[in-house]
Protein backbone atom coordinates (compact mmCIF):
# COMPACT_ATOMS: atom_id res chain seq x y z
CA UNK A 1 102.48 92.94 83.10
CA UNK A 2 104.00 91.86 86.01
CA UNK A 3 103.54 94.20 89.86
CA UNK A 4 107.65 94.16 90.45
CA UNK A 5 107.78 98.07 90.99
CA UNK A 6 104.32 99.29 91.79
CA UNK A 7 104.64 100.02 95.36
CA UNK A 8 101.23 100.39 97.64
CA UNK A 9 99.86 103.89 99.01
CA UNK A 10 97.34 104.19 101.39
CA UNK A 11 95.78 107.03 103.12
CA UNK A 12 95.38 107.53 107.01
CA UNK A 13 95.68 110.21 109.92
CA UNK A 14 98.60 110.63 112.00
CA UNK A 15 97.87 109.32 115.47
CA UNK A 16 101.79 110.22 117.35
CA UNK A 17 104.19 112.59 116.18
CA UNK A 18 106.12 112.43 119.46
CA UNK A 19 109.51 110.66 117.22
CA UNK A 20 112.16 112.32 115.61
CA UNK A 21 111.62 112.45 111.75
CA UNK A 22 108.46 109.34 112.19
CA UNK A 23 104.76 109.31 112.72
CA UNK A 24 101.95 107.77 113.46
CA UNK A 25 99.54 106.72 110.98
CA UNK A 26 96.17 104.91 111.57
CA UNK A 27 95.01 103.30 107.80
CA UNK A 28 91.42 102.08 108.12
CA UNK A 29 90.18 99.71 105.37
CA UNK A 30 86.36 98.73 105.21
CA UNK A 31 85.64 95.06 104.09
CA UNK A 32 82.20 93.38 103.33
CA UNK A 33 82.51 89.97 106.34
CA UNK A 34 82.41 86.65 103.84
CA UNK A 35 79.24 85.18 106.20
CA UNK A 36 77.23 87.86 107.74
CA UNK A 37 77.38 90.31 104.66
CA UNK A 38 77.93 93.40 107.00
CA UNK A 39 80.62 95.95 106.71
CA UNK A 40 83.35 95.77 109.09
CA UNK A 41 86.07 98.38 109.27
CA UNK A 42 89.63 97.62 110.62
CA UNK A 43 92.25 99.80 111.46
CA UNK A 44 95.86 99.28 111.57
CA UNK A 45 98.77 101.79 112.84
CA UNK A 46 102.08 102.43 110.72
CA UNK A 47 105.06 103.76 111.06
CA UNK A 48 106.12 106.58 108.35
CA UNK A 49 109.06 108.13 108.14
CA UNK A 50 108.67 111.90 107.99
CA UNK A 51 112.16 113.54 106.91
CA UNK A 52 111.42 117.09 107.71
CA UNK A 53 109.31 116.81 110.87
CA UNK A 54 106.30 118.26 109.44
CA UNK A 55 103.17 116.18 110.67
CA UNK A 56 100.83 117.07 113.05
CA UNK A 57 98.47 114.40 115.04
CA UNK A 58 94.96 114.63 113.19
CA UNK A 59 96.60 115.58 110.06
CA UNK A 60 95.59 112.96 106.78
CA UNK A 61 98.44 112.23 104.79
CA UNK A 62 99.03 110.14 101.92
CA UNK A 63 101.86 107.01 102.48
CA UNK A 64 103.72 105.14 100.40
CA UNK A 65 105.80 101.59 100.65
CA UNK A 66 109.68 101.57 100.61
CA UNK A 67 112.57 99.44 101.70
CA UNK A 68 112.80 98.91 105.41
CA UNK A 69 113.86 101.73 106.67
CA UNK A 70 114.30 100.53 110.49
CA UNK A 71 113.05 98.40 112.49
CA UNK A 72 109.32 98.70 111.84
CA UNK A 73 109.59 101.54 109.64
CA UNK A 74 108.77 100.32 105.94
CA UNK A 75 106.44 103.57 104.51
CA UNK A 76 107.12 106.96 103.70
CA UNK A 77 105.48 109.94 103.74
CA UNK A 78 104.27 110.89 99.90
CA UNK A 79 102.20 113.96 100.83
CA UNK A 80 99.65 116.08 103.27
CA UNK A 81 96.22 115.70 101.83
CA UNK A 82 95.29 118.13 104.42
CA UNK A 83 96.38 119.78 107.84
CA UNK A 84 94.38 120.04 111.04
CA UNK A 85 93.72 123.50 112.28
């Protein structure tokens, strides 16, 4: 079976919702370091494009890939996994 088609989703917490219809996202990954054995955690920012505006920083959301979509835009939003208070 070949991966054309199976796009990649990732989980992470919306850092800036200060754009029109984009966020924010921080998506931390944890990897074991090849030498040293110790876990290391690294965290990269996104941009997701959020068509109806309805993020809030702190909030974890669920991403997924797509086609550029500007710039530096190339995720979508797929779904809240849960809203800050």
């Amino acid at each position: 079976m070949s991966d054309r088609g199976i796009r990649k989703v990732r989980t992470g917490t919306v850092t800036s919702d200060k754009m029109d219809k984009s966020v924010t996202v921080a998506v931390e990954r944890t990897y074991r370091h090849p030498v040293y054995k110790k876990v290391v955690r690294r965290t990269k920012r996104v941009l997701a494009h959020d068509e109806s505006n309805q993020c809030q920083v702190g909030d974890v959301v669920r991403i997924v890939e797509s086609k550029p979509l500007s710039r530096r835009k190339r995720w979508r939003l797929q779904s809240i996994v849960s809203k800050v208070e």
